[in-house]
N, C-alpha and C. Protein backbone atom coordinates (compact mmCIF):
# COMPACT_ATOMS: atom_id res chain seq x y z
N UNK A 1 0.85 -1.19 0.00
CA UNK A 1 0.00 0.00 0.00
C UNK A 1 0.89 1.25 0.00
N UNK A 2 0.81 2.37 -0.83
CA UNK A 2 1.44 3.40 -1.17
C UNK A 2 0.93 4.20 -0.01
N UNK A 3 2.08 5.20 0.78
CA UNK A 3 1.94 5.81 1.54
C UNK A 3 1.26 7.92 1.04
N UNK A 4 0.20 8.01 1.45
CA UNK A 4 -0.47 9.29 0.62
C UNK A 4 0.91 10.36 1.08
N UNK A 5 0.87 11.34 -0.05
CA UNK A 5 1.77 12.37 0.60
C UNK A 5 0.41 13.15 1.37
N UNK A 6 1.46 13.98 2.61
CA UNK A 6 0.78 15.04 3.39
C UNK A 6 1.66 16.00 3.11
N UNK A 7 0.57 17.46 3.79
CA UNK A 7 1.06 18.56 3.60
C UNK A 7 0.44 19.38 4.82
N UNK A 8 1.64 20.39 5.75
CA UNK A 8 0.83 21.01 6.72
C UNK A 8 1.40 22.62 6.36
N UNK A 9 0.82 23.63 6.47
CA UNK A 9 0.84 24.84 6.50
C UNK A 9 1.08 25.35 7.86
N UNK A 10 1.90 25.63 7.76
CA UNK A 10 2.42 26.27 9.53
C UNK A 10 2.21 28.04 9.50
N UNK A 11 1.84 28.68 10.52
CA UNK A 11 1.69 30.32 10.45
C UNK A 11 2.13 30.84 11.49
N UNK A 12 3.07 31.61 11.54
CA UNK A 12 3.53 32.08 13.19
C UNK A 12 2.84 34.07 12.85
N UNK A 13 2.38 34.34 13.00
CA UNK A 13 1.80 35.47 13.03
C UNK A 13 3.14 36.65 14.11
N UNK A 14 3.25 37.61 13.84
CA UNK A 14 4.37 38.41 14.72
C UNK A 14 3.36 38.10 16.73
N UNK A 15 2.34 38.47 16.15
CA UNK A 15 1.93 38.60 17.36
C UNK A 15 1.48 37.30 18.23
N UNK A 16 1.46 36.34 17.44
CA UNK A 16 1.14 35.10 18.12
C UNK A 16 1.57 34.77 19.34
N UNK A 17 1.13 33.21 20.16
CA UNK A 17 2.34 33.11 21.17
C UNK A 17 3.08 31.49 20.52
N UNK A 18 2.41 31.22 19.47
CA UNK A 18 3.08 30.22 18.97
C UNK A 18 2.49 29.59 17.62
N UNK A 19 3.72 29.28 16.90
CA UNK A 19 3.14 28.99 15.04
C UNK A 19 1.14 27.87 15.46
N UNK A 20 1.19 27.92 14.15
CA UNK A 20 -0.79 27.40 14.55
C UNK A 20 -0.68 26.97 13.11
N UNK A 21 -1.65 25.85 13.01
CA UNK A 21 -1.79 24.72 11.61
C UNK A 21 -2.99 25.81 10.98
N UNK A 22 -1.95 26.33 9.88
CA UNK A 22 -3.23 27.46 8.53
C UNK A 22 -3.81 26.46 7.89
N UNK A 23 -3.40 24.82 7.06
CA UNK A 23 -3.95 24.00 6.64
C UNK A 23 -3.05 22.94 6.40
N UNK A 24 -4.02 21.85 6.22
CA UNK A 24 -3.22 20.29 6.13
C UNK A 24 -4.22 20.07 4.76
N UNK A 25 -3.49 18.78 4.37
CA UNK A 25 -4.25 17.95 3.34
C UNK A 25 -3.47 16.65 3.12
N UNK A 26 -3.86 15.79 2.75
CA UNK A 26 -3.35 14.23 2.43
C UNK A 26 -3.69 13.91 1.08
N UNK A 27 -2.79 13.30 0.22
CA UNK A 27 -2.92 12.68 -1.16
C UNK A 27 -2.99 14.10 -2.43
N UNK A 28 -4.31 14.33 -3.05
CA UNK A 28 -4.18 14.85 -4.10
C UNK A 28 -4.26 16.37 -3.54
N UNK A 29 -4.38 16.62 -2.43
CA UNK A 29 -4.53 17.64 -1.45
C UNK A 29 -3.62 18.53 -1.29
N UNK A 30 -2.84 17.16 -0.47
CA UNK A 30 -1.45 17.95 -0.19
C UNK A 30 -0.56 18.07 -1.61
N UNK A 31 -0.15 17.38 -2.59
CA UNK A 31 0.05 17.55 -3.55
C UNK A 31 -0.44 19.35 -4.43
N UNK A 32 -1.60 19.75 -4.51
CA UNK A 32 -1.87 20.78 -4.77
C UNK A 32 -1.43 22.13 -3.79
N UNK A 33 -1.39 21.52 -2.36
CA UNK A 33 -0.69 22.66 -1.50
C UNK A 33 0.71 23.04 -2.14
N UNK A 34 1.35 21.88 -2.29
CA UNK A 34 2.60 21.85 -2.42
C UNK A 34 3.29 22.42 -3.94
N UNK A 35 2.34 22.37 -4.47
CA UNK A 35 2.32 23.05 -6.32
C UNK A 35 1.99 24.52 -6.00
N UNK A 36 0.81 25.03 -5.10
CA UNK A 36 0.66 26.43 -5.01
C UNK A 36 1.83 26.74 -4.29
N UNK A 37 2.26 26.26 -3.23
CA UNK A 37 3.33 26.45 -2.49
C UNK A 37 4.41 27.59 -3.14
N UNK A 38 5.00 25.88 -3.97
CA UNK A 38 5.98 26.76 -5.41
C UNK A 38 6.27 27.54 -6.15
N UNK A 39 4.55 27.63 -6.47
CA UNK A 39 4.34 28.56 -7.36
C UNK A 39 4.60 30.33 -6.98
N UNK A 40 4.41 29.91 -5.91
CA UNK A 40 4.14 31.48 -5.00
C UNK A 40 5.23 31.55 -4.47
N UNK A 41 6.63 30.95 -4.46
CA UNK A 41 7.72 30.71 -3.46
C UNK A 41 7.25 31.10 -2.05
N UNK A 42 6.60 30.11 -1.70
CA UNK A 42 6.57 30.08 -0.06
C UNK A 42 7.59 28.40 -0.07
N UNK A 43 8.48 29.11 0.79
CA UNK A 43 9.63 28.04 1.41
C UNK A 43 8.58 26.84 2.01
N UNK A 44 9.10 25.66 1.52
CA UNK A 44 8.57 23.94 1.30
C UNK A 44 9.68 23.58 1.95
N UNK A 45 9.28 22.73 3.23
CA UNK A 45 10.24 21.84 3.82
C UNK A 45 9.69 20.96 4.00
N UNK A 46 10.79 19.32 4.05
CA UNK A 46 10.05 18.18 3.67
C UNK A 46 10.64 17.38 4.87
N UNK A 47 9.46 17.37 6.19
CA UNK A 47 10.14 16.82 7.07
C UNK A 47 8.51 15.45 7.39
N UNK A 48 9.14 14.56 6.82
CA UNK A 48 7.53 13.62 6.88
C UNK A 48 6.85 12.85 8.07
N UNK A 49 8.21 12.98 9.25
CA UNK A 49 7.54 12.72 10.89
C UNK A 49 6.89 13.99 11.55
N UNK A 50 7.00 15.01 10.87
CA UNK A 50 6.70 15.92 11.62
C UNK A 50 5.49 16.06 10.88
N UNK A 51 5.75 16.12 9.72
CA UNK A 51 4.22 16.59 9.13
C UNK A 51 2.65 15.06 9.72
N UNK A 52 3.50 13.89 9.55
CA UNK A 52 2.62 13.15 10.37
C UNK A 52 2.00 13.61 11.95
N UNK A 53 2.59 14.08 12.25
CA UNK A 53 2.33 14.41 13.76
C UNK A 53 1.63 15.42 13.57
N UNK A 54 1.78 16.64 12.49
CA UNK A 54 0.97 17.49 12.81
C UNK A 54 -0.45 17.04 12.19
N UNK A 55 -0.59 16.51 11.29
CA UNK A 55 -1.31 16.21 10.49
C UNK A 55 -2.90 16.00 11.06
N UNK A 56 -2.55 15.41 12.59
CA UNK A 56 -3.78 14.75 13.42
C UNK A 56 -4.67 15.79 13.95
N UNK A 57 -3.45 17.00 13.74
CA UNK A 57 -4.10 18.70 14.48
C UNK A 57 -4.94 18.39 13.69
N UNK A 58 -5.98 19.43 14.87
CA UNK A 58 -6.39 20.47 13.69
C UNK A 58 -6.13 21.56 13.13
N UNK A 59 -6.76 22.37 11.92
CA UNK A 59 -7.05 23.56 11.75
C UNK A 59 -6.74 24.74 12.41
N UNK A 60 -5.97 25.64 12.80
CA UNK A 60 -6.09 26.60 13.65
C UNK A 60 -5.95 26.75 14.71
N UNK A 61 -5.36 25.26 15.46
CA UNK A 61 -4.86 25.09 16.76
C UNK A 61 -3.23 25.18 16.53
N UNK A 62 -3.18 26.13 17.47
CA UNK A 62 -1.51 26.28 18.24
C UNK A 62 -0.72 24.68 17.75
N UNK A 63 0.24 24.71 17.55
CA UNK A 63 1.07 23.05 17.42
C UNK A 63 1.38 22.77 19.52
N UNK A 64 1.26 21.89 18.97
CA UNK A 64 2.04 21.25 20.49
C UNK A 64 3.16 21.80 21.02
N UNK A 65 3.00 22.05 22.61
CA UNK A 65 4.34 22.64 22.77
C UNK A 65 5.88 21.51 22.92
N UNK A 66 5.42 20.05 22.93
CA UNK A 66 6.60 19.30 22.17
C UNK A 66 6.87 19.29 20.81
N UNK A 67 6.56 19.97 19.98
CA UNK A 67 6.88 20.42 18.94
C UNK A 67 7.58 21.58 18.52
N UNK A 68 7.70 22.20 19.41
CA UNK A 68 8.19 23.51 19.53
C UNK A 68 9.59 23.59 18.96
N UNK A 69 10.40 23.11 19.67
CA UNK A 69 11.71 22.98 19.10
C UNK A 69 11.44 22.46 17.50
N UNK A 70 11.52 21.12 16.85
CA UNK A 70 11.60 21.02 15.68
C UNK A 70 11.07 21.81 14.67
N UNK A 71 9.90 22.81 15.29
CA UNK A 71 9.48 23.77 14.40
C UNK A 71 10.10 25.08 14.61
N UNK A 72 11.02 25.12 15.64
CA UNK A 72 11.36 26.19 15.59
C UNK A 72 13.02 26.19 14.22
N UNK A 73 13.68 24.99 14.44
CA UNK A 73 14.82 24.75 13.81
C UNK A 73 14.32 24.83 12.05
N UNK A 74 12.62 24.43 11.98
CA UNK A 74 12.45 24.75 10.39
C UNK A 74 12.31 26.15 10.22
N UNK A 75 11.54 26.98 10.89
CA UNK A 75 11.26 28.53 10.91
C UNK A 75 12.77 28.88 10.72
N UNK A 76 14.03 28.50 12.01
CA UNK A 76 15.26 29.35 11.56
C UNK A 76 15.81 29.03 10.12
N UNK A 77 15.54 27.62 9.87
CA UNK A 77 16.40 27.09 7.89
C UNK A 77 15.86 27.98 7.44
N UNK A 78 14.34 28.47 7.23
CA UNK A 78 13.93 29.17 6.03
C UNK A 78 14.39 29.98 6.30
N UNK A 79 14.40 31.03 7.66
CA UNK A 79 14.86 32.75 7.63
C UNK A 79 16.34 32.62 7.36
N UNK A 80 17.12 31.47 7.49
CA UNK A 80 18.28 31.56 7.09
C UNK A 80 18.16 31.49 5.19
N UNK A 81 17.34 30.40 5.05
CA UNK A 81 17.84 30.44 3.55
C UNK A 81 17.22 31.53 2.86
N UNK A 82 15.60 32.34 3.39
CA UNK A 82 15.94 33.71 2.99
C UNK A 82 17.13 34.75 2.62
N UNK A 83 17.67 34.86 4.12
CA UNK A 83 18.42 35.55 4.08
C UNK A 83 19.98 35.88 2.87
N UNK A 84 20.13 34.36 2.86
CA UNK A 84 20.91 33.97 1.47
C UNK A 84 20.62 34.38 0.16
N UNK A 85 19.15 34.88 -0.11
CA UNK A 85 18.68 34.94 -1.90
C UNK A 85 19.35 36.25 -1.80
């Protein structure tokens, strides 16, 4: 059995007190997240235990605060690989 791709949308807002799931999708779903993604250069990271884990969130809930760290180390790659273009 082929494993579906997932896709989670992470949002840390300035004012937040911590990133929150903007949207998920599984199979032809996440696939289309991941094409608009591109298209729009919003930075795509492909971490597939994490996105499992978030995946179970929901919608608009805060991530776990054991998650905190691994999402914080993806937030710094992108502002780093921003910072590089």
């Amino acid at each position: 059995m082929e494993k579906k791709q997932k896709a989670v949308c992470l949002k840390y807002p300035e004012n937040a007190a911590a990133p929150f799931i903007a949207a998920k999708g599984q199979g032809f779903a996440a696939e289309k997240m991941l094409e608009i993604a591109r298209q729009n250069k919003i930075p795509v990271v492909e971490n597939e235990n994490l996105a499992n884990v978030l995946s179970v969130e929901n919608i608009g809930q805060i991530i776990p605060e054991s998650l905190y760290e691994a999402v914080a180390n993806i937030f710094a790659f992108i502002s780093s690989t921003e910072r590089k273009m």
